[in-house]
Protein backbone atom coordinates (compact mmCIF):
# COMPACT_ATOMS: atom_id res chain seq x y z
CA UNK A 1 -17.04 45.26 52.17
CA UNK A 2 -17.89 46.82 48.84
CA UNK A 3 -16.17 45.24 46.08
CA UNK A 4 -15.47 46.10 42.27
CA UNK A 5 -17.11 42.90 40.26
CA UNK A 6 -15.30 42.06 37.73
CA UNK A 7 -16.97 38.91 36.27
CA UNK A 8 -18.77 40.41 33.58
CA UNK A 9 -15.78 41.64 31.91
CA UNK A 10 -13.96 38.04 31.98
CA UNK A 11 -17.18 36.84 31.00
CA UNK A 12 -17.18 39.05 27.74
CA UNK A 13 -13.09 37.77 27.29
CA UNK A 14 -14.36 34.11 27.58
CA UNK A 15 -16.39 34.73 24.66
CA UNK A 16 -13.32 36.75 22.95
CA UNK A 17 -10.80 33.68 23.91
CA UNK A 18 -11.57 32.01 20.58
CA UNK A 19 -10.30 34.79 18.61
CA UNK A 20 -7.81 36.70 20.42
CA UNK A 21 -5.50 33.95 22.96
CA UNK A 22 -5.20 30.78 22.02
CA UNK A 23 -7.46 30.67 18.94
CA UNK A 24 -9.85 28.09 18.83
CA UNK A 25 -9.77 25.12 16.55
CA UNK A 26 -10.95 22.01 16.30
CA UNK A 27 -9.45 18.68 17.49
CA UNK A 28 -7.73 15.18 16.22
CA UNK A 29 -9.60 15.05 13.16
CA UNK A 30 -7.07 18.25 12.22
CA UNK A 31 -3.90 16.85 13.23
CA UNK A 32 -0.70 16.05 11.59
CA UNK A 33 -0.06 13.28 14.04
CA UNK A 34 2.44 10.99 11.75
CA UNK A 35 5.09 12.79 12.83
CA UNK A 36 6.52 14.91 15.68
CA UNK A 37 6.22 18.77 15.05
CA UNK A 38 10.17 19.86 15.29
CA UNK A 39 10.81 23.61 17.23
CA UNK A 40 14.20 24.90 17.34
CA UNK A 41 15.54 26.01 20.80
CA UNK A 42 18.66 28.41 21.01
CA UNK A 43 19.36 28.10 24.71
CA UNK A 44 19.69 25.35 27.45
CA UNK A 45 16.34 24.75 29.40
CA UNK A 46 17.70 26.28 33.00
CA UNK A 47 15.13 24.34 35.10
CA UNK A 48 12.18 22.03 34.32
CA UNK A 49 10.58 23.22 37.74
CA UNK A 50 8.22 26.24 37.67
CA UNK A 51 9.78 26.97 40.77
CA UNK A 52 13.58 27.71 39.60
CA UNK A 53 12.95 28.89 35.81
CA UNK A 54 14.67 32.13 35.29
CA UNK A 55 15.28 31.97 31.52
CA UNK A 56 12.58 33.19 28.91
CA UNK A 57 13.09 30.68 26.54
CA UNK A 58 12.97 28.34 29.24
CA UNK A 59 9.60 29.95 30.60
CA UNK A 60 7.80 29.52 26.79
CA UNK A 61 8.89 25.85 26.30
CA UNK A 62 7.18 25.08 29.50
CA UNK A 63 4.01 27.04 28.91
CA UNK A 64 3.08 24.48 27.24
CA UNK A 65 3.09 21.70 30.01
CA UNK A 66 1.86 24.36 32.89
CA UNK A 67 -0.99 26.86 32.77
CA UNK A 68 -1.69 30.19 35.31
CA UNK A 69 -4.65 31.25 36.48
CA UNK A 70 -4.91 33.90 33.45
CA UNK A 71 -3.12 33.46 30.31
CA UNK A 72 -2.41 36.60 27.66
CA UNK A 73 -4.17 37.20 24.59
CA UNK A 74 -2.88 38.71 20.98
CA UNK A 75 -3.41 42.51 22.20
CA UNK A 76 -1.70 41.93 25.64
CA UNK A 77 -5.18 41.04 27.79
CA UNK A 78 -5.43 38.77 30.37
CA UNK A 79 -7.60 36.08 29.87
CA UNK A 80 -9.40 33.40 31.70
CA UNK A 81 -7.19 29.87 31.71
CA UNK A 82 -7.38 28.04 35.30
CA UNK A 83 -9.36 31.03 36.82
CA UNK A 84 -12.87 31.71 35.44
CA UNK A 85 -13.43 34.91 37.54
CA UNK A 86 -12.35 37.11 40.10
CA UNK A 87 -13.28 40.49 42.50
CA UNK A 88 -11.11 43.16 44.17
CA UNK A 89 -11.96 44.57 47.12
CA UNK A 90 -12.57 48.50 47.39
CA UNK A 91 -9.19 48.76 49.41
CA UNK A 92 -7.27 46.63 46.27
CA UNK A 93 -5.84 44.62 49.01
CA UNK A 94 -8.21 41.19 48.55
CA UNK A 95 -8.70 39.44 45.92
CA UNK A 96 -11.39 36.61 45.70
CA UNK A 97 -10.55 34.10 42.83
CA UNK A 98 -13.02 31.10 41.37
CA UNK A 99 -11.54 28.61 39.61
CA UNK A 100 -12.63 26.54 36.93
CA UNK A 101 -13.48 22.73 37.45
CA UNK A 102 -12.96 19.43 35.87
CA UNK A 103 -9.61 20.47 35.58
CA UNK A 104 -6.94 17.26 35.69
CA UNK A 105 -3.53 17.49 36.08
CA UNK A 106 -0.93 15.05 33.25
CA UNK A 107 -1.21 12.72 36.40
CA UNK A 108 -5.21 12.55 36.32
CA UNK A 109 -4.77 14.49 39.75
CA UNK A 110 -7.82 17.35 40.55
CA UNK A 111 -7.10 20.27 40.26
CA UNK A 112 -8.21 22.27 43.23
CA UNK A 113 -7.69 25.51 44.78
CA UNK A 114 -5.11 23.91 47.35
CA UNK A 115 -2.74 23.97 44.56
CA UNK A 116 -3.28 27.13 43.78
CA UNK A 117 -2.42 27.93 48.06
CA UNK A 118 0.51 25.68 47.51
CA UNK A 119 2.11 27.29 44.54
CA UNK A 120 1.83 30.28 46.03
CA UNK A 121 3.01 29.56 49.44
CA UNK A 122 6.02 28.46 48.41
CA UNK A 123 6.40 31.33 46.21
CA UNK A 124 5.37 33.94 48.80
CA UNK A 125 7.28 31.77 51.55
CA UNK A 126 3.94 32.06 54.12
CA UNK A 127 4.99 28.42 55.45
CA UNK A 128 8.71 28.39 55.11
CA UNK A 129 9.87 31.83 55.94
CA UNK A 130 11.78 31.83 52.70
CA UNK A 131 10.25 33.74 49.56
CA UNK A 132 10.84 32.53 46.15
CA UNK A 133 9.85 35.22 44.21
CA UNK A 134 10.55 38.81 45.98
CA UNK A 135 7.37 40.02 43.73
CA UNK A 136 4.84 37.26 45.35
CA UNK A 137 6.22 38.19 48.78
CA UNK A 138 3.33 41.19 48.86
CA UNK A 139 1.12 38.10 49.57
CA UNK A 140 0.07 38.59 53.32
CA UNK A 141 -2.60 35.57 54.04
CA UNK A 142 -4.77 32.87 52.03
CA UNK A 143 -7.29 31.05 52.24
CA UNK A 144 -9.13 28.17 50.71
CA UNK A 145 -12.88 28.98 50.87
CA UNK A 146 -13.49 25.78 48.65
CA UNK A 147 -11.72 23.30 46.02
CA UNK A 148 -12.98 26.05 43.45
CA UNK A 149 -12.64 29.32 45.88
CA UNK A 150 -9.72 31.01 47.18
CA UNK A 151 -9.06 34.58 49.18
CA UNK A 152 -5.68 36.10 48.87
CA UNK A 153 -5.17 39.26 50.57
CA UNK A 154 -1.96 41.46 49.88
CA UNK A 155 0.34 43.31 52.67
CA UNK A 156 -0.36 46.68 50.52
CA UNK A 157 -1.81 47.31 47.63
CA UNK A 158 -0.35 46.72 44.07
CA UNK A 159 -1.54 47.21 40.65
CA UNK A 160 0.99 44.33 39.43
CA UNK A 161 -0.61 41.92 41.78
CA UNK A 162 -3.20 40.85 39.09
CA UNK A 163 -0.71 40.18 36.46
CA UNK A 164 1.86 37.55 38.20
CA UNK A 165 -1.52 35.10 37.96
CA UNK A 166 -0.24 34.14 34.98
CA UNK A 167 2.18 32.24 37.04
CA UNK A 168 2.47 28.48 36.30
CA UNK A 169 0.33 26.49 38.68
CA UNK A 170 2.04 23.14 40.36
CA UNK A 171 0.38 19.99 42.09
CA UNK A 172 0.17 20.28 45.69
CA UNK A 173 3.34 18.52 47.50
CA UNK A 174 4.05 17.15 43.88
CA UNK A 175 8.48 16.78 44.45
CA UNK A 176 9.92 15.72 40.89
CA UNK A 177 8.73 19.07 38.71
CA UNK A 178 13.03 18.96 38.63
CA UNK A 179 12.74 15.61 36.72
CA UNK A 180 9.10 14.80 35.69
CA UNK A 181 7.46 18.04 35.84
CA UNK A 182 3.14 17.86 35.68
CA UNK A 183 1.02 20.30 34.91
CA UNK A 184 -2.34 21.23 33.55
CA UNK A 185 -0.71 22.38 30.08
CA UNK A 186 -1.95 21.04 26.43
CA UNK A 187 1.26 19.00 26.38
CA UNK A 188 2.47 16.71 28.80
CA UNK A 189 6.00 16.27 29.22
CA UNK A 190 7.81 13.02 28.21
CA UNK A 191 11.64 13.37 28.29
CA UNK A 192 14.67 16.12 28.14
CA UNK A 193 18.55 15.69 27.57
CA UNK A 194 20.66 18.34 28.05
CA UNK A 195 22.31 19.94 25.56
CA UNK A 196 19.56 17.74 23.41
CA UNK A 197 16.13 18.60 23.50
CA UNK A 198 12.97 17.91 25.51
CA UNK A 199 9.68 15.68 23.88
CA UNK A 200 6.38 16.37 24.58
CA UNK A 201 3.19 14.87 23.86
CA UNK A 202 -0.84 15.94 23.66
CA UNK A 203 -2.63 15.80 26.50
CA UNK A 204 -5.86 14.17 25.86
CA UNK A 205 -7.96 15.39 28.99
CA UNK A 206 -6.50 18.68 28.06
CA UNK A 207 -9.24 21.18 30.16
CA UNK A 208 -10.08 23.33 27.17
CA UNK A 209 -11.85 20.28 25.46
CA UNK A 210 -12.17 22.04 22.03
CA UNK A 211 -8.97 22.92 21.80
CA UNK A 212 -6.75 20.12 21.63
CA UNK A 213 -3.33 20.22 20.17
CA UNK A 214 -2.86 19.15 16.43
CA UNK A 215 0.01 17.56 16.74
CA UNK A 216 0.20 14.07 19.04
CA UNK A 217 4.21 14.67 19.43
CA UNK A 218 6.35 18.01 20.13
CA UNK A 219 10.16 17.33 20.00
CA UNK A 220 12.23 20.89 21.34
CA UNK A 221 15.51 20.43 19.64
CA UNK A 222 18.56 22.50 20.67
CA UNK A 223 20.33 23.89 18.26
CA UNK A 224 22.82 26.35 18.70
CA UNK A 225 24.74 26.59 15.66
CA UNK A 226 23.11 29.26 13.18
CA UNK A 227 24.18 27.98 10.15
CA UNK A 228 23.05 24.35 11.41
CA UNK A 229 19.26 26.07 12.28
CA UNK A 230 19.16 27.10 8.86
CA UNK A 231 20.15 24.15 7.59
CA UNK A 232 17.64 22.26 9.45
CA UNK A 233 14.56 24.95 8.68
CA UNK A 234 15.33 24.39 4.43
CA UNK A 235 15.36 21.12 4.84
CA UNK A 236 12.12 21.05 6.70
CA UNK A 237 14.04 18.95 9.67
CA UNK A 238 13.23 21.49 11.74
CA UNK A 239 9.57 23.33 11.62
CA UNK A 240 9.55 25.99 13.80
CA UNK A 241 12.23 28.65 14.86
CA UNK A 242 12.10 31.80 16.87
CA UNK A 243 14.53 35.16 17.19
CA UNK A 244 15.98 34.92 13.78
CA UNK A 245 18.28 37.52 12.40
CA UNK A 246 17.73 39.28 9.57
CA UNK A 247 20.55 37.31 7.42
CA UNK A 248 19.24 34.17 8.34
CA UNK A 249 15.48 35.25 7.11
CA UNK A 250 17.10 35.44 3.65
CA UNK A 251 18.12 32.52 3.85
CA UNK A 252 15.48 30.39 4.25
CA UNK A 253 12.44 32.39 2.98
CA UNK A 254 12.12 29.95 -0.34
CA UNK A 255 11.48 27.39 2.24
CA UNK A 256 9.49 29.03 5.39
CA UNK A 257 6.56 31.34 5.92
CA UNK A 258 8.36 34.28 7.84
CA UNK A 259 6.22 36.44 10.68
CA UNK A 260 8.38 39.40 11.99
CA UNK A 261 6.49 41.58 14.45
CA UNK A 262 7.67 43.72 17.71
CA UNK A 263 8.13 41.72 20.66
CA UNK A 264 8.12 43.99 23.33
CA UNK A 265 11.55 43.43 23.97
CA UNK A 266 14.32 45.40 25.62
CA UNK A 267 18.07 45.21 24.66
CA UNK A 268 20.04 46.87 26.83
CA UNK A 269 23.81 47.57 26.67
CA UNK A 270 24.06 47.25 30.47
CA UNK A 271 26.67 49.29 32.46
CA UNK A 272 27.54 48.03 36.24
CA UNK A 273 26.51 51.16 37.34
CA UNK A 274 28.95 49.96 40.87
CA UNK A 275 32.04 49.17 38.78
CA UNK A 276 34.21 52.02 38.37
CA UNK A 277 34.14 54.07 35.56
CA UNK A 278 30.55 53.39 35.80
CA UNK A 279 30.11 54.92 38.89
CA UNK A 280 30.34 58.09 37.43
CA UNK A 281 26.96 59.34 35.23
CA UNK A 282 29.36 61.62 32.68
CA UNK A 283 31.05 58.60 31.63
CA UNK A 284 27.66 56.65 31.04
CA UNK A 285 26.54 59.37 29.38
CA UNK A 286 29.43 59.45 26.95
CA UNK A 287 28.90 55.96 26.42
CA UNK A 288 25.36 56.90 25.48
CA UNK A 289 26.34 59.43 23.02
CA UNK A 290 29.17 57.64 21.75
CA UNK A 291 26.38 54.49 20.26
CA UNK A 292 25.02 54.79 17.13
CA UNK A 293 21.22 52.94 17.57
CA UNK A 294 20.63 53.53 13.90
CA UNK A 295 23.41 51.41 12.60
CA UNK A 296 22.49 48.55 14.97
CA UNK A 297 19.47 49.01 13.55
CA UNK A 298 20.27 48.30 10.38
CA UNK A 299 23.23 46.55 9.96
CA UNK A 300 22.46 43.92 13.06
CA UNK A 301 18.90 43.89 12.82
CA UNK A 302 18.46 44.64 8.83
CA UNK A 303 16.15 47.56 9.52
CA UNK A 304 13.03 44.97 11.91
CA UNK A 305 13.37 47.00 14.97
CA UNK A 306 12.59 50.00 17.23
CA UNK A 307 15.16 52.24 18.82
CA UNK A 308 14.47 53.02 22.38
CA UNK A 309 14.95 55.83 24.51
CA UNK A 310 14.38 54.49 28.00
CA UNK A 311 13.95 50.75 29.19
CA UNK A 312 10.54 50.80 27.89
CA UNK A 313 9.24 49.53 24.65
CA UNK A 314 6.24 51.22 22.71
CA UNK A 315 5.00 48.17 22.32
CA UNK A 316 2.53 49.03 25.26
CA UNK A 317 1.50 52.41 24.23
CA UNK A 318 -0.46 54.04 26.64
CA UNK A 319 2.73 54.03 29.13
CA UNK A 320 5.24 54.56 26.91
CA UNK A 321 7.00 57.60 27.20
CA UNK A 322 8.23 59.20 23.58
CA UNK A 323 10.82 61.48 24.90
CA UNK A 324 12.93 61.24 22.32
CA UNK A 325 16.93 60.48 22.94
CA UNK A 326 18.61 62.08 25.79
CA UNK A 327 22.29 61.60 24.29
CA UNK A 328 21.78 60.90 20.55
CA UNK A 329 24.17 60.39 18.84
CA UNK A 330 27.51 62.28 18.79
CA UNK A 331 31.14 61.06 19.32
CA UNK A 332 32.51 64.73 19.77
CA UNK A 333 30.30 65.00 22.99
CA UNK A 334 30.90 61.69 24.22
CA UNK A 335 35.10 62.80 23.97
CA UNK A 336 34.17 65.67 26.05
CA UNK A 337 32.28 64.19 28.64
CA UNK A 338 35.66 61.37 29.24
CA UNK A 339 37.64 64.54 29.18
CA UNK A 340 35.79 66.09 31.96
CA UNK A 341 35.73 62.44 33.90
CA UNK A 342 39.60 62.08 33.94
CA UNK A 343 39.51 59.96 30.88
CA UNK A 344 40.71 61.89 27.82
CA UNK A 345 42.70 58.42 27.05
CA UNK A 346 40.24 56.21 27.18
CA UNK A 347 40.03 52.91 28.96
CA UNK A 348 39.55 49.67 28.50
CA UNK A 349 36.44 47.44 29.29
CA UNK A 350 35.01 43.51 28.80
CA UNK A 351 31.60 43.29 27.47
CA UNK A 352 30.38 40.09 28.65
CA UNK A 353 27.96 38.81 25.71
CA UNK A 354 25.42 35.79 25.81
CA UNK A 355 26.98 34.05 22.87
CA UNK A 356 23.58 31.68 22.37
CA UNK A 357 22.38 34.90 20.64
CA UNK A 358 23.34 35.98 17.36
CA UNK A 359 21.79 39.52 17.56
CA UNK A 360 23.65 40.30 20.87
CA UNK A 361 26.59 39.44 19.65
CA UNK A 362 26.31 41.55 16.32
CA UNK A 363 25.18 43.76 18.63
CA UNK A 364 28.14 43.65 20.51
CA UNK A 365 30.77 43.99 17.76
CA UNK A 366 29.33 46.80 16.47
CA UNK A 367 29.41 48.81 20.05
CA UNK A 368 33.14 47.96 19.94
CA UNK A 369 33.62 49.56 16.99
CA UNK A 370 31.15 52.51 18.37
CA UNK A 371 33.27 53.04 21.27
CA UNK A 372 36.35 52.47 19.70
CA UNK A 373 35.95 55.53 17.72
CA UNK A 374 36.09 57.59 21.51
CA UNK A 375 39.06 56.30 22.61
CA UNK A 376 37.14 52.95 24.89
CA UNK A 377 39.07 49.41 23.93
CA UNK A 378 36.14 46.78 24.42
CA UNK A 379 37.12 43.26 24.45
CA UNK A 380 34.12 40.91 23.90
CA UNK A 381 33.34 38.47 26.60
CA UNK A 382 31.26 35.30 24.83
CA UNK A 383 29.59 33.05 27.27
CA UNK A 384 26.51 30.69 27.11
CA UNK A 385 23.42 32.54 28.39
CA UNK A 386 22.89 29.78 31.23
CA UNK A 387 26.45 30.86 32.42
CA UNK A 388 25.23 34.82 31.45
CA UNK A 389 22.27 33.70 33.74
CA UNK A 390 24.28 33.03 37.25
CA UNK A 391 27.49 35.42 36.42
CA UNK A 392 25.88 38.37 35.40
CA UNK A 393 22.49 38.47 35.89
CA UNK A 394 22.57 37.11 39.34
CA UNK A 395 26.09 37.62 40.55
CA UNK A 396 26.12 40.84 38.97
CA UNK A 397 30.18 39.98 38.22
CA UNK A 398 30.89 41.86 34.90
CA UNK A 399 31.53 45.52 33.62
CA UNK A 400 28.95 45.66 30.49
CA UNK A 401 27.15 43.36 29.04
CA UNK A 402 24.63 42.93 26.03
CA UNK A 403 21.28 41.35 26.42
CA UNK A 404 17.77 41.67 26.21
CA UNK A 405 14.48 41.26 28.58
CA UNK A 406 11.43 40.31 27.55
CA UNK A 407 7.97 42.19 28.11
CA UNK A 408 5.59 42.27 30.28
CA UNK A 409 1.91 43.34 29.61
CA UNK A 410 1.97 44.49 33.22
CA UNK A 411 3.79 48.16 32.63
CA UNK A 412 5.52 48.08 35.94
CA UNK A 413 6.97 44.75 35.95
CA UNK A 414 8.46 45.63 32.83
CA UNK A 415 10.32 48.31 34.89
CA UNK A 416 10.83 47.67 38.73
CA UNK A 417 13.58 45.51 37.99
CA UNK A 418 15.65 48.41 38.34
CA UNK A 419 14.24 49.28 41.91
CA UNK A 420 17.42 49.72 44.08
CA UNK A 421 16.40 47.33 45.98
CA UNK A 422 15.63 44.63 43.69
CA UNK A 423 18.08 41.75 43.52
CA UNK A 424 17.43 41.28 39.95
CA UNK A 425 18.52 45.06 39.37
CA UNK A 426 21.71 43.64 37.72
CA UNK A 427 22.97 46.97 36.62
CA UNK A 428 23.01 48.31 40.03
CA UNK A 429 20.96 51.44 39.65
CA UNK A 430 20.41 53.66 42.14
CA UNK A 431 17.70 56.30 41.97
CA UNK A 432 15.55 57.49 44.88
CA UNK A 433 13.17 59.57 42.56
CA UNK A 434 12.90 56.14 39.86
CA UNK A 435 12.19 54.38 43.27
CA UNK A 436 9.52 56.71 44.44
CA UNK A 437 7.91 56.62 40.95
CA UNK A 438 7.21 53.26 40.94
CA UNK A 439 5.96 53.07 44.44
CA UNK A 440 3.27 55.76 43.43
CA UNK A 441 2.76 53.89 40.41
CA UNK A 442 2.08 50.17 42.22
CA UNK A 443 -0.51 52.43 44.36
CA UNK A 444 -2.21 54.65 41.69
CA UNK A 445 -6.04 54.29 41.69
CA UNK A 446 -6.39 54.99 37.99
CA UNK A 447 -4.71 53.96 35.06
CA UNK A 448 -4.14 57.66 34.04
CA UNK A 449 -1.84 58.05 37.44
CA UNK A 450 -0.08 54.25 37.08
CA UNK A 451 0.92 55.71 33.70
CA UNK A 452 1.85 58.98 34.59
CA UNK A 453 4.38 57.32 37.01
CA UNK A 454 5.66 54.83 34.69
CA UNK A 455 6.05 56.96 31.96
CA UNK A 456 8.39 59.28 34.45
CA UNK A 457 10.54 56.43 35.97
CA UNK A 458 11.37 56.04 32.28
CA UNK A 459 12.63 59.87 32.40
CA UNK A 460 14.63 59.32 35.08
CA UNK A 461 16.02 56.37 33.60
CA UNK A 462 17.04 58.24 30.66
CA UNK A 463 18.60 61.24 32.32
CA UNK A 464 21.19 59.18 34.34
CA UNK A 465 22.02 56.83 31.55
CA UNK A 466 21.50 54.31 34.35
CA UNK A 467 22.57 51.90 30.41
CA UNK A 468 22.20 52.44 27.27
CA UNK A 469 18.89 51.06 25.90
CA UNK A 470 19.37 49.97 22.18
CA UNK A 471 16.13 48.36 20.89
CA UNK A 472 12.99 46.46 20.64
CA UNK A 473 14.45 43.78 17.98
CA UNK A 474 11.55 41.93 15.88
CA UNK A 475 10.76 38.40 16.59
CA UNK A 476 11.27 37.06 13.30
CA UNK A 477 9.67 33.65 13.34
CA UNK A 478 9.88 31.01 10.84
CA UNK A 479 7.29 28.27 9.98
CA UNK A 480 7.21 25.55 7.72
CA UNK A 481 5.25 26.24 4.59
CA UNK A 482 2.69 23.20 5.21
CA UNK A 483 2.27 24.81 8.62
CA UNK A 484 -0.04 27.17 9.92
CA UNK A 485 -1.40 29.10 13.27
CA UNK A 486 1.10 30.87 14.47
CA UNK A 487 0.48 33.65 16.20
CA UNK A 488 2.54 36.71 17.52
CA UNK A 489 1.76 38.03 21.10
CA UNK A 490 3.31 41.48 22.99
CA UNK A 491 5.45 38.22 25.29
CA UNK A 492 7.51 35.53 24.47
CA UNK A 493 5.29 33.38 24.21
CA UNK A 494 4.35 30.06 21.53
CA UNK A 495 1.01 28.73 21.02
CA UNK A 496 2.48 25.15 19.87
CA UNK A 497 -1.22 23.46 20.13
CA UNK A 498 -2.62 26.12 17.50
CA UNK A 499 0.24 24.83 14.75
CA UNK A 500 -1.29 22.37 12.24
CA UNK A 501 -0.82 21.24 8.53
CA UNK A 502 -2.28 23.64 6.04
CA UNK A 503 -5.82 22.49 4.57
CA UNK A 504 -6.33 20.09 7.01
């Protein structure tokens, strides 16, 4: 069988890794290592295993105790990490993988290519019948052609296949990731209290040899009082903070070096498109007309963010769709469009709101005003995200919400979760042309036709008001003025083994 080599081309990125990924540096001689290097966490950590992580937040703090087979670079590329090469087959539905050696797990385990089997058994649910991730499910056989060789072959093909090997990569038959989790990682995990934090420590037989982390100790510290985070980042107790708002920038920019850069991020205003009135598209569209983007803008986000038009950010431009606003807006139409849905007096709604998130919640008061102004009474529904997690998200047990999803550099990942039948389409959208679109889109043999489809799911999106799609916040990061090597990436994502001391 004829196959497309791709080797050369991660070749050339091998090369590129040391200035576009995780930027090379050198090793102890650099680090900072008499004391712990302090990051501020918002949220709860939702799960320690691999396996059960649903939260972003949750997904970058372990990043740095688990690798994938490819990691992402600064521009959004896929990059060698476990996996030095790869090929497709002609009919995109193999793919041959070799993996690098003298790889150890924290537990001086080999890595081989049965973990990689393993990991993905249990994800595609080959042995047990049960699937843990719908999207690995497309996985129809594997096989280990040696400890550094594996063959996976896919039911059909899929242009998203490729980018889900950035999935984190457990020991074979390992059992406590729940309580001791192992990985490959430049840290290695050493203890986590709820509600507290999580420490971490350098792993010395870290894989990537010359890139070792500075820092000997990483403590995660939850803090989810603002005003306390601030506190803690101007006092330099704290050295390291992510998804700021624009208030608290000005508040600690005597003391931190600020990086604020698009993040590839989607907040949503999510309507329960099965919940009555949002059943109906005129009142979703009144909704849409009746929210002012520009104010959130600039009041909630002090002017660091991008108004969307569809659930797609420009962040990945080639398959973003600039369509402009279907229902900008315009209060008069948005009265109009009630009238004509029974609802000249308004009603009444709860907007259920992730309350571990200041911009949401800004967010959220400032819709209520919005709609307020076209007859809709919004109460505000404050809960902790892991609670936002299981009722919402999962349970799909609200009317609106606020929140925001995090990018993808795979285009269609980014979108499919609104497939109608995805179980993680929370906002219960139905659509049999959005559906179609990114069926032809998964298929497409060139890049010109995968964005072609993407960029018209997004259209179709945006002519039912399936929700109304706010913005693309910034990720305003702050850093501790003796600290450098951060970088900013189109994913959540923190490269915690880049950060040392300044002149060091």
């Amino acid at each position: 069988m004829k196959k497309r080599n791709v080797l050369l081309a991660l070749a050339l990125s091998c090369i590129m890794f040391t200035s576009c990924g995780k930027a090379d540096n050198t090793t102890d001689e650099n680090a900072d290592s008499s004391k712990p290097l302090k990051v501020a966490m918002f949220t709860e950590i939702d799960s320690l295993d691999p396996f059960n992580a649903t939260a972003g937040d949750t997904k970058t703090i372990m990043d740095q105790v688990f690798d994938g087979l490819f990691d992402v670079d600064e521009d959004g590329n896929l990059v060698p990490d476990l996996c030095e090469s790869y090929e497709i087959s002609e009919d995109g539905l193999t793919y041959d993988f070799k993996l690098k050696e003298g790889v150890k797990f924290h537990n001086d385990k080999d890595f081989t290519a049965d973990d990689v089997y393993y990991t993905y058994d249990t994800l595609a649910g080959l042995t047990s019948g049960e699937p843990k991730s719908s999207k690995f499910a497309q996985i129809e056989s594997m096989e280990v052609v040696s400890p550094t060789e594996i063959k996976i072959k896919l039911k059909e093909k899929s242009n998203s296949f490729i980018f889900l090997n950035t999935q984190p990569i457990v020991q074979k038959d390992y059992a406590d990731n729940q309580t001791k989790p192992v990985g490959t990682g430049p840290f290695e995990f050493v203890s986590y209290t709820p509600g507290e934090g999580m420490k971490l420590k350098k792993f010395e037989n870290y894989h990537r040899k010359d890139h070792l982390a500075n820092f000997d100790d990483v403590e995660i510290i939850r803090i989810a009082d603002r005003q306390t985070l601030v506190m803690a980042l101007n006092n330099k107790d704290v050295d390291l903070a992510t998804g700021l708002t624009n208030d608290e920038l000005s508040q600690i920019e005597d003391d931190c070096d600020i990086h604020s850069f698009p993040q590839n991020l989607v907040q949503v205003l999510g309507l329960n498109n099965a919940v009555a009135p949002f059943d109906d598209v005129r009142v979703r569209q009144a909704i849409s007309y009746a929210i002012d983007k520009d104010e959130i803008i600039n009041t909630a986000a002090g002017g660091r963010a991008t108004k969307l038009y569809s659930n797609f950010s420009p962040a990945l431009k080639e398959y973003f769709n600039d369509m402009g606003e279907k229902y900008p807006y315009d209060p008069e139409k948005a009265k109009e469009l009630l009238k004509e849905a029974g609802l000249e007096n308004g009603f009444s709604v709860k907007l259920t709101v992730p309350s571990d998130y200041k911009y949401h919640m800004d967010t959220a008061e400032l819709i209520q005003a919005q709609l307020g102004k076209v007859g809709i009474d919004v109460t505000i529904d404050p809960i902790e995200f892991s609670t936002w997690l299981s009722k919402v998200y999962k349970d799909k047990d609200y009317e609106a919400t606020v929140s925001g999803f995090v990018g993808y550099v795979d285009p269609i990942r980014v979108i499919d979760r609104y497939v109608s039948t995805n179980d993680k389409n929370f906002i219960n959208y139905k659509s049999e042309a959005y559906d179609a679109a990114i069926e032809a889109a998964q298929s497409a043999d060139t890049k010109e036709d995968i964005a072609k489809n993407v960029k018209d799911a997004q259209e179709f999106m945006a002519e039912d008001a399936g929700s109304v799609f706010l913005t693309d916040p910034d990720n305003n990061q702050a850093i501790n003025k003796d600290l450098e090597g951060l970088k900013s990436y189109p994913v959540q994502k923190l490269n915690l083994e880049d950060i040392k001391k300044k002149n060091d």
